[in-house]
C-alpha atoms as a PDB file:
ATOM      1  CA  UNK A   1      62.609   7.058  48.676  1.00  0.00           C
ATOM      2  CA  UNK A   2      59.699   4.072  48.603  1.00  0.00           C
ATOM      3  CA  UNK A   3      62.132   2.681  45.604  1.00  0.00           C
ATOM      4  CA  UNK A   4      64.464   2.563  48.058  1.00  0.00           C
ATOM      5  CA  UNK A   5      62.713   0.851  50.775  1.00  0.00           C
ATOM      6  CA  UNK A   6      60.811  -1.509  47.792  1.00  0.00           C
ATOM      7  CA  UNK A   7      64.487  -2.669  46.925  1.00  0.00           C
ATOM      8  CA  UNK A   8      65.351  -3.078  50.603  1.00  0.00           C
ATOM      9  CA  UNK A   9      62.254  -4.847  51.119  1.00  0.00           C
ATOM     10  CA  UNK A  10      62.827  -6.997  47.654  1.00  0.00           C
ATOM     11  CA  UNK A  11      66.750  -7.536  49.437  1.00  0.00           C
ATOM     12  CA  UNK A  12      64.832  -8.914  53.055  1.00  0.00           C
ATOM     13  CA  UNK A  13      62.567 -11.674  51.203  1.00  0.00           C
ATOM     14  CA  UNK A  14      64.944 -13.555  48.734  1.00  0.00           C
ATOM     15  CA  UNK A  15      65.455 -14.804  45.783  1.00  0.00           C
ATOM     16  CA  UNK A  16      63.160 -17.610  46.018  1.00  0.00           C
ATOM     17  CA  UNK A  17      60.564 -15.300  46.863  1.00  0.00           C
ATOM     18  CA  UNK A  18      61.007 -12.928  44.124  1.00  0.00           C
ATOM     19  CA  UNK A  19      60.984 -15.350  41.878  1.00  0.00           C
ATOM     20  CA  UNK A  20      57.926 -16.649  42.799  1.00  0.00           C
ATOM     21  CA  UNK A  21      56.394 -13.028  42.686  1.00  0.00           C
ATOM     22  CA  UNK A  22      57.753 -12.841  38.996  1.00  0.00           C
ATOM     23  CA  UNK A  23      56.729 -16.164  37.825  1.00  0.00           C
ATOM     24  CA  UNK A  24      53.093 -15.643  39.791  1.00  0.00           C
ATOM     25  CA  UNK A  25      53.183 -12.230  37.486  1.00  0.00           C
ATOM     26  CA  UNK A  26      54.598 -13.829  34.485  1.00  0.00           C
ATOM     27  CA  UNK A  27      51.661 -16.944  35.119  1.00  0.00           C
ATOM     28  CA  UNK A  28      49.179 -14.404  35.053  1.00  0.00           C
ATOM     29  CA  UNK A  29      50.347 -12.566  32.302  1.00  0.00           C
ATOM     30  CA  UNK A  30      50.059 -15.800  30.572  1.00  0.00           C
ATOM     31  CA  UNK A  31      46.833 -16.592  31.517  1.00  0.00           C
ATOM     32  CA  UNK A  32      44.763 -13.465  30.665  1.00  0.00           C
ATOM     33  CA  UNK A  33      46.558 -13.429  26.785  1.00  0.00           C
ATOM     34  CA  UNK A  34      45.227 -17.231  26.094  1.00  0.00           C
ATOM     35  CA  UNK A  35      42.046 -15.630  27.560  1.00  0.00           C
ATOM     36  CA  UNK A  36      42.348 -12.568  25.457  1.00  0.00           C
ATOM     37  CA  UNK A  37      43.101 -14.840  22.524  1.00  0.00           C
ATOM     38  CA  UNK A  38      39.930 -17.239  23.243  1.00  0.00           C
ATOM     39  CA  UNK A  39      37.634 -14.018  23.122  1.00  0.00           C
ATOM     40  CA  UNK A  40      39.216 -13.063  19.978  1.00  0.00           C
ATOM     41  CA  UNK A  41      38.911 -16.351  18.551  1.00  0.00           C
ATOM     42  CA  UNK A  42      35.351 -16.713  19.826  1.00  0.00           C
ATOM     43  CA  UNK A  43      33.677 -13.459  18.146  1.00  0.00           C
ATOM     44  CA  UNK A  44      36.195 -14.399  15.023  1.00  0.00           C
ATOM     45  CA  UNK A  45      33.902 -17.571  14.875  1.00  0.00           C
ATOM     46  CA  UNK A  46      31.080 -15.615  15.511  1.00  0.00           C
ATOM     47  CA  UNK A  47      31.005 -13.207  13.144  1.00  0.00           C
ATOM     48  CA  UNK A  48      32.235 -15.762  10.854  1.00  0.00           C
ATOM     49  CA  UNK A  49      29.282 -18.218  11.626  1.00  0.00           C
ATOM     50  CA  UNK A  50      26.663 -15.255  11.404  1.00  0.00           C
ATOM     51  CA  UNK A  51      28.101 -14.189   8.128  1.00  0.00           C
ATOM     52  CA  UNK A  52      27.596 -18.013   6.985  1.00  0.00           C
ATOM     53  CA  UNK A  53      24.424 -17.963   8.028  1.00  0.00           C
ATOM     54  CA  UNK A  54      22.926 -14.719   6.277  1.00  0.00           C
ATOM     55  CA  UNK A  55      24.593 -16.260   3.405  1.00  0.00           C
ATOM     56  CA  UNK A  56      22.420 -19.610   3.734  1.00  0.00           C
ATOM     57  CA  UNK A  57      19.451 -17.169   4.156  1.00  0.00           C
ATOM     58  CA  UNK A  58      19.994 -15.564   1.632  1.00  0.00           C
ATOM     59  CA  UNK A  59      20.836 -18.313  -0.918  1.00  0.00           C
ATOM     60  CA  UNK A  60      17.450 -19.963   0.719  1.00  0.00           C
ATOM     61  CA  UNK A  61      15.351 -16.638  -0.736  1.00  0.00           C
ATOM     62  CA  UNK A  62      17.374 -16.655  -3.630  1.00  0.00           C
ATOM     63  CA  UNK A  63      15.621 -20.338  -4.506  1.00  0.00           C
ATOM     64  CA  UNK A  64      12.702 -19.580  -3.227  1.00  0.00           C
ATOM     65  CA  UNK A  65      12.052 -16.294  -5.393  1.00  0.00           C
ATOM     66  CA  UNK A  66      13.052 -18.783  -8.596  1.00  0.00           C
ATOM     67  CA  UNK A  67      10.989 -21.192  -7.693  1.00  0.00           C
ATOM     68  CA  UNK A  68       7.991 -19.104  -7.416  1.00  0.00           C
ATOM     69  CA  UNK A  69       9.199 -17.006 -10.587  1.00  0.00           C
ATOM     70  CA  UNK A  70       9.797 -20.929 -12.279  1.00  0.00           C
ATOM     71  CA  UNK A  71       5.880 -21.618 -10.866  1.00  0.00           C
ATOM     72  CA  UNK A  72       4.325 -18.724 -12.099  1.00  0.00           C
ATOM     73  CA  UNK A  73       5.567 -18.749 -15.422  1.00  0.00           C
ATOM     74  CA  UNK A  74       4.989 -22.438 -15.781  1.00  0.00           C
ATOM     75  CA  UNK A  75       1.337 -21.387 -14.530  1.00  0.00           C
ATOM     76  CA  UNK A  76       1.077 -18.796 -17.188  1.00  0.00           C
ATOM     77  CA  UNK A  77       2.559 -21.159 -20.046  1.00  0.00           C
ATOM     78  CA  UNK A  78      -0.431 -23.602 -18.602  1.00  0.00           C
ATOM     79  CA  UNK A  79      -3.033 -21.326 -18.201  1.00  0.00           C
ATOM     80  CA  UNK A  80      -2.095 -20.442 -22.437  1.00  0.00           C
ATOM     81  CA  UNK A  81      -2.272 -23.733 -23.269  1.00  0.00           C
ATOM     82  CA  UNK A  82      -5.887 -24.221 -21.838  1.00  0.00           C
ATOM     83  CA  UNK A  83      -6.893 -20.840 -23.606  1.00  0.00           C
ATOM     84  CA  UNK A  84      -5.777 -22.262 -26.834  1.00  0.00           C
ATOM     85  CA  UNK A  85      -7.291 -25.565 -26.092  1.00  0.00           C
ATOM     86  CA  UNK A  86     -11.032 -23.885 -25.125  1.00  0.00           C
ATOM     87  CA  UNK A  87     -10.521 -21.918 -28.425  1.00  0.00           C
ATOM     88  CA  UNK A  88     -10.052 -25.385 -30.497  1.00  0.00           C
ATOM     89  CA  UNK A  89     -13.327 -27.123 -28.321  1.00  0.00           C
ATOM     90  CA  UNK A  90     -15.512 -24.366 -28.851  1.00  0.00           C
ATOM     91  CA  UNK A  91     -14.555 -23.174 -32.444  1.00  0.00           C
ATOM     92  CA  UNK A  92     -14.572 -26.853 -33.306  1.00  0.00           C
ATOM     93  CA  UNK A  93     -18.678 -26.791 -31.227  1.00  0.00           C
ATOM     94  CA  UNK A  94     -19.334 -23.965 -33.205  1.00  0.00           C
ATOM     95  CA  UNK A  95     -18.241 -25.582 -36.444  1.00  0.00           C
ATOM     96  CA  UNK A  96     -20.470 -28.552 -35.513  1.00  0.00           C
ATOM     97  CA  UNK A  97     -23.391 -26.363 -34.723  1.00  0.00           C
ATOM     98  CA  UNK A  98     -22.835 -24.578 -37.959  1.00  0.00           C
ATOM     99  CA  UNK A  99     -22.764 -28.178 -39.821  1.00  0.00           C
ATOM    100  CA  UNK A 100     -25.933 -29.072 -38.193  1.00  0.00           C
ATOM    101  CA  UNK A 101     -28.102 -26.095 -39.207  1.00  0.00           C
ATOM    102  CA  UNK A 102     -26.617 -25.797 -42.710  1.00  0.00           C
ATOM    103  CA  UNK A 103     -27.993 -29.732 -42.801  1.00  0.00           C
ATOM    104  CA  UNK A 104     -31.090 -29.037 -41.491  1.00  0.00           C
ATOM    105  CA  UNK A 105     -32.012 -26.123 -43.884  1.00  0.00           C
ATOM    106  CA  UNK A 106     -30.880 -28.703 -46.644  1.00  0.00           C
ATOM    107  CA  UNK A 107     -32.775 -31.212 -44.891  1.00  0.00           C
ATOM    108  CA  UNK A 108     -36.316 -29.778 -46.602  1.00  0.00           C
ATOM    109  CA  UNK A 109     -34.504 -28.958 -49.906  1.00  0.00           C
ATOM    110  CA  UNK A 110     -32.927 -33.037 -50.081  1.00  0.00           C
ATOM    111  CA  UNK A 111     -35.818 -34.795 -49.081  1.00  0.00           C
ATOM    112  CA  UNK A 112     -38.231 -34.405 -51.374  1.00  0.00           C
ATOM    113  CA  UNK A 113     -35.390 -35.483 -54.201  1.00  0.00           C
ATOM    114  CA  UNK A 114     -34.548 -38.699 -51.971  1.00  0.00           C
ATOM    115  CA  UNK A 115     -37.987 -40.133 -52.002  1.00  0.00           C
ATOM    116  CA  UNK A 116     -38.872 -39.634 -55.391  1.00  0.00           C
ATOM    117  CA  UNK A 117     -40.601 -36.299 -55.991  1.00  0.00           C
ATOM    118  CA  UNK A 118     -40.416 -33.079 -56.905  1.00  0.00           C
ATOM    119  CA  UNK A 119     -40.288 -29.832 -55.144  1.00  0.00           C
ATOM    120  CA  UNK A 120     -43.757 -28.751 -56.163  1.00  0.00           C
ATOM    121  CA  UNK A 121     -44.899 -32.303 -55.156  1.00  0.00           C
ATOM    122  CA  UNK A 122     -45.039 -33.520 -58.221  1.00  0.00           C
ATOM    123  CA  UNK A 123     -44.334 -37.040 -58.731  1.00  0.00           C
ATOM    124  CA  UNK A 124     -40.796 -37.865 -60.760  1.00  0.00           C
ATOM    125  CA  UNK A 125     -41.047 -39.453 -64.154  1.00  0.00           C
ATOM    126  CA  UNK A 126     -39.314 -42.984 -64.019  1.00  0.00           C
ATOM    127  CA  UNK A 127     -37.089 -43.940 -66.570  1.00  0.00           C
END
């Protein structure tokens, strides 16, 4: 029965004003799907923009874990070479050392020789 009295009622206010009522529904119909479709694209760009992000982030301590793998093995490569380098200084010190007590327990052997006499301190016969 109220379908009957909606139709009635639909009959009593006219065409122009049903067509109003279905263009005011068919407007905000309209409306609220280029709102749905702004939401949509909104948490599209979002998720797309987060995603882009943690990607950056990533990649950022991606480098940064190279770079300090890249440092530290430099450092180690470094820290090799001044071993090596102490090891040449101080065997080549040591060498020296050696050199100067193997000339100074000559020393007392050569001198007497160099100045003309003999070990017993006798003096040479000249020729």
């Amino acid at each position: 029965m109220e379908q009957i009295t909606d139709m009635k009622r639909a009959d009593q206010r006219g065409p122009l004003a049903i067509g109003f009522e279905v263009f005011e529904h068919a407007t905000e119909k309209t409306v609220r799907a280029v709102f749905a479709a702004a939401r949509d694209v909104n948490s599209e760009m979002r998720k797309h923009t987060l995603g882009l992000l943690d990607w950056i982030e990533g990649m950022q301590r991606g480098t940064v874990g190279l770079a300090r793998s890249v440092v530290q093995r430099g450092d180690e490569v470094a820290v090799g070479w001044i071993d090596a380098e102490e090891q040449v200084v101080l065997g080549t010190l040591h060498a020296l050392m050696a050199a100067g007590q193997s000339a100074t327990q000559l020393a007392p052997k050569a001198a007497p020789s160099a100045i003309g006499a003999r070990p017993d301190g006798a003096p040479m016969a000249q020729a």
